[in-house]
N, C-alpha and C. Protein backbone atom coordinates (compact mmCIF):
# COMPACT_ATOMS: atom_id res chain seq x y z
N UNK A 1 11.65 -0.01 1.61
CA UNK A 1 11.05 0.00 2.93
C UNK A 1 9.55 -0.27 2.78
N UNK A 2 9.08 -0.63 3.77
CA UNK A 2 7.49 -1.21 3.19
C UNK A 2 6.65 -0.07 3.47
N UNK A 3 5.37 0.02 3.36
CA UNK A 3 4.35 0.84 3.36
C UNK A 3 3.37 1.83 4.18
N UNK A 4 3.90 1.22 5.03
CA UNK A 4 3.44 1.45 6.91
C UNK A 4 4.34 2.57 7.33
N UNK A 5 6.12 2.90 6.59
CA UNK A 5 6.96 3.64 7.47
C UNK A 5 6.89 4.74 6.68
N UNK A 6 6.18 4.84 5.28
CA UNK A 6 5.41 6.24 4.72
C UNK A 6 4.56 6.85 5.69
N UNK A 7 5.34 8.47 5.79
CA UNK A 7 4.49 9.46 6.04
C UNK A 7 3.30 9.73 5.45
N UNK A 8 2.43 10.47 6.67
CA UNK A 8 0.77 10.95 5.69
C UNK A 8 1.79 11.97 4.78
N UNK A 9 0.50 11.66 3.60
CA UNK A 9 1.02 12.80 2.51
C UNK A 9 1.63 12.42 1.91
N UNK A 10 3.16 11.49 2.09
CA UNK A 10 3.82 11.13 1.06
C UNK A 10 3.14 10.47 0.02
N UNK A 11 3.88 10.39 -1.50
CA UNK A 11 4.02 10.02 -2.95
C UNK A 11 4.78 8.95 -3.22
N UNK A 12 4.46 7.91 -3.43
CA UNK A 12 5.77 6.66 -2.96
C UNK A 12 4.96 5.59 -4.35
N UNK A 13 6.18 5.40 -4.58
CA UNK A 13 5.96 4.23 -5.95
C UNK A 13 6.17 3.26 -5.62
N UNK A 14 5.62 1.54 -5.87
CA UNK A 14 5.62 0.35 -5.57
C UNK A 14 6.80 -0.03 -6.09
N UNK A 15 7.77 -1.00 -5.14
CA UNK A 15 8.85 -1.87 -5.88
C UNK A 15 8.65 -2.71 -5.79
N UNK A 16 7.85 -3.31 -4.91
CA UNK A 16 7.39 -5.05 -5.01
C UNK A 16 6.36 -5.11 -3.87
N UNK A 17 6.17 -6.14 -4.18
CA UNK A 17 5.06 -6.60 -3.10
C UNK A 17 5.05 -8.44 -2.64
N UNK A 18 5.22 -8.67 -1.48
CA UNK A 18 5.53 -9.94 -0.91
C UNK A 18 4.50 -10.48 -0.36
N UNK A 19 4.78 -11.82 -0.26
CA UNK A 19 3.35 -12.69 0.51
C UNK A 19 3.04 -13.96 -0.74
N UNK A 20 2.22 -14.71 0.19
CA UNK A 20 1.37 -15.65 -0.54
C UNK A 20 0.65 -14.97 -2.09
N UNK A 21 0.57 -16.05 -3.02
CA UNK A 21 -0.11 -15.93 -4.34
C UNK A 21 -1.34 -15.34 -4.08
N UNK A 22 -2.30 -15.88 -3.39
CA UNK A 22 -3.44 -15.10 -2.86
C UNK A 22 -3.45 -13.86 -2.35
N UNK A 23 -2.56 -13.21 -1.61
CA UNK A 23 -2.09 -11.91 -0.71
C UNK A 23 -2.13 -11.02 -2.13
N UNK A 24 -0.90 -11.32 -3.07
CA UNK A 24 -0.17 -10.21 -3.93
C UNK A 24 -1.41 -9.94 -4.92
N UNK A 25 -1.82 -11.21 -5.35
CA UNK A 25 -3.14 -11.21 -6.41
C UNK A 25 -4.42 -10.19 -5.36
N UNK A 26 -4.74 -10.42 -4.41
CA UNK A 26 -5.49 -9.32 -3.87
C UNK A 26 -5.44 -7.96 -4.11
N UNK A 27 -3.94 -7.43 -3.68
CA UNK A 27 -3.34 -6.52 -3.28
C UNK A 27 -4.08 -5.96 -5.25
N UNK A 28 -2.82 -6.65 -6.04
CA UNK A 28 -2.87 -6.43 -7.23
C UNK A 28 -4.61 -5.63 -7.94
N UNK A 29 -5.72 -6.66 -7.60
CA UNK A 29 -6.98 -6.23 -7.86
C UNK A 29 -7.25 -5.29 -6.91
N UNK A 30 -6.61 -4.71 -6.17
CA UNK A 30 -7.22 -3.40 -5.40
C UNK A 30 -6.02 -2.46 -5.99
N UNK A 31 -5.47 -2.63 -6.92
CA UNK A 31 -4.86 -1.62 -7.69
C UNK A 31 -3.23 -1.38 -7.66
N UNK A 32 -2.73 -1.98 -6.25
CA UNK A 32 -1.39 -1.99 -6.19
C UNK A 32 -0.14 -2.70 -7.14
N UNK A 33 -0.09 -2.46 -7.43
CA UNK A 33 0.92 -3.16 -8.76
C UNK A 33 1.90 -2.52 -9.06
N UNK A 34 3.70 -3.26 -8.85
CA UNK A 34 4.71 -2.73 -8.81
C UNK A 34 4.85 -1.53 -10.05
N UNK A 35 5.45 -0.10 -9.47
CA UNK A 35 5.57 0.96 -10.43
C UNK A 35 3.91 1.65 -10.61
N UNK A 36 3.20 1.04 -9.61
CA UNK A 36 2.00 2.63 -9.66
C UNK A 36 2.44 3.20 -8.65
N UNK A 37 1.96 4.68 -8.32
CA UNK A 37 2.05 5.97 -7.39
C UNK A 37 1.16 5.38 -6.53
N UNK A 38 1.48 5.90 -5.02
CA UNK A 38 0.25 5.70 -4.19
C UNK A 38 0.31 6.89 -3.29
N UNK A 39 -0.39 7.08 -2.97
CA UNK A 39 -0.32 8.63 -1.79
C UNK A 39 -1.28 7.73 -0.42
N UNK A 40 -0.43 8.68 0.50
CA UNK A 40 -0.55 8.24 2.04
C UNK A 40 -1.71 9.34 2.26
N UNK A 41 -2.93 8.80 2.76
CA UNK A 41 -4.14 9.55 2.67
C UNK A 41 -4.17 10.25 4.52
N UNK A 42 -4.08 9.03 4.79
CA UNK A 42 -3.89 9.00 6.74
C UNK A 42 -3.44 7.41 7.62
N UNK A 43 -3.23 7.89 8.32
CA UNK A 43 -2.44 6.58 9.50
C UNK A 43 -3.50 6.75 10.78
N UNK A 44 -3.16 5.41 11.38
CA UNK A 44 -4.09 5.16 12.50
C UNK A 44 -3.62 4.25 13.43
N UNK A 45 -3.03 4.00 14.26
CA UNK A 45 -2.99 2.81 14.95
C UNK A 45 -2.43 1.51 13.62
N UNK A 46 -1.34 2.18 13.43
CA UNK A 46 -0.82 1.20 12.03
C UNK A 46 -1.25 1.16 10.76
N UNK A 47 -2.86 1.30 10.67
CA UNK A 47 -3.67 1.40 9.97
C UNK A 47 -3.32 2.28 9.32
N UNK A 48 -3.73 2.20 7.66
CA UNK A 48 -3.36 3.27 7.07
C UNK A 48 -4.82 3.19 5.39
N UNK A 49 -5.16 4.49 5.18
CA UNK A 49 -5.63 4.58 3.92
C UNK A 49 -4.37 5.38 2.74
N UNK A 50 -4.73 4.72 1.86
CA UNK A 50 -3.86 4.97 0.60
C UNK A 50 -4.92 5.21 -0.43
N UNK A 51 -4.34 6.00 -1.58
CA UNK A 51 -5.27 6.75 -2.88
C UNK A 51 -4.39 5.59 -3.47
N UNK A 52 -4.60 5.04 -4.52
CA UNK A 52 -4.03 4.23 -5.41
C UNK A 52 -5.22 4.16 -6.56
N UNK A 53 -4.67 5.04 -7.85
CA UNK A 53 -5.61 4.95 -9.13
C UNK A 53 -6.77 5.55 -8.81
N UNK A 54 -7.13 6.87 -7.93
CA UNK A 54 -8.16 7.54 -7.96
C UNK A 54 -9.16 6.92 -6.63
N UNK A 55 -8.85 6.09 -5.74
CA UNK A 55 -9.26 5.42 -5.06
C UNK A 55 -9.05 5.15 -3.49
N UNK A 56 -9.89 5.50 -2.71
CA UNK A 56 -8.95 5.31 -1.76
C UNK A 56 -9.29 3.67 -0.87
N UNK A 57 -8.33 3.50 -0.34
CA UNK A 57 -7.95 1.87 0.09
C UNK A 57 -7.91 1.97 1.44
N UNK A 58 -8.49 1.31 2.46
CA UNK A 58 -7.69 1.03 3.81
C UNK A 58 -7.16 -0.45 3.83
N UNK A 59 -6.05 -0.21 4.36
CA UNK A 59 -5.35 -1.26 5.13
C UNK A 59 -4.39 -1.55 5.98
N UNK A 60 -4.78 -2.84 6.33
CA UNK A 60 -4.16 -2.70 8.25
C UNK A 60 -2.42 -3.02 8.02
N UNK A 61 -2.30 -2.89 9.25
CA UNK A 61 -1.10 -2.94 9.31
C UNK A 61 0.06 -4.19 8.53
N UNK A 62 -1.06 -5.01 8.90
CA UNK A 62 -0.03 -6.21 7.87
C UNK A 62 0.02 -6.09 6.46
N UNK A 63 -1.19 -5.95 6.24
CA UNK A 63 -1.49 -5.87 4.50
C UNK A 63 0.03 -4.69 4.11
N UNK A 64 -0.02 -3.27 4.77
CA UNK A 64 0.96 -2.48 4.59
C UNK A 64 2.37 -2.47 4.81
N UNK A 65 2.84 -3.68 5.31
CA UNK A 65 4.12 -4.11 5.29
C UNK A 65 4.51 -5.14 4.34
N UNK A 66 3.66 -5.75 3.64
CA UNK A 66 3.89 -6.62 2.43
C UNK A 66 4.09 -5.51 1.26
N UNK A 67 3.38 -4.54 1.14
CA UNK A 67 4.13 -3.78 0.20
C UNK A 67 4.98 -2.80 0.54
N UNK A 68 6.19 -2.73 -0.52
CA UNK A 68 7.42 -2.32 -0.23
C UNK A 68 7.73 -0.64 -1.65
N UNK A 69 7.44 -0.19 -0.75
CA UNK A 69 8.14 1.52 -1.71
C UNK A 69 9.81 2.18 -2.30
C-alpha cells in the first residue's frame, strides 16, 4: 500500500518505490530506499513528514503515493 495510507506514528518498511528515473533517484537521495524503516512523523492535508535515517522529510501527497510500504 503506498505511503500516504500510513498512520501518524506508524513504523513501515519500503517495498518499492515507482515513478520516473528522476522521481525514484530523488526519493532515493533523500534517503528512501527499498528495505529502510520510516516512521510517520505527522499528516496534513495529504501532506505528510516522515523520519527516514535520523531525518525528517516532508512530502506532499504525490511524492507519498509513489512509495509503497
Amino acid at each position: 500500500m503506498p505511503l500516504s495510507f500510513a498512520n501518524i506514528g506508524d513504523s513501515c518498511i519500503i517495498s518499492r518505490i515507482e515513478g520516473r528515473d528522476a522521481v525514484v533517484s530523488h526519493l532515493n537521495n533523500l534517503g528512501f530506499i527499498v528495505g529502510e524503516t520510516v516512521n510517520v512523523v505527522t499528516k496534513l492535508a495529504g501532506n505528510m513528514i516522515i523520519e527516514v535515517k535520523g531525518t525528517r522529510v516532508a512530502l506532499d501527497a504525490k511524492l507519498a503515493n509513489k512509495i509503497y510500504i
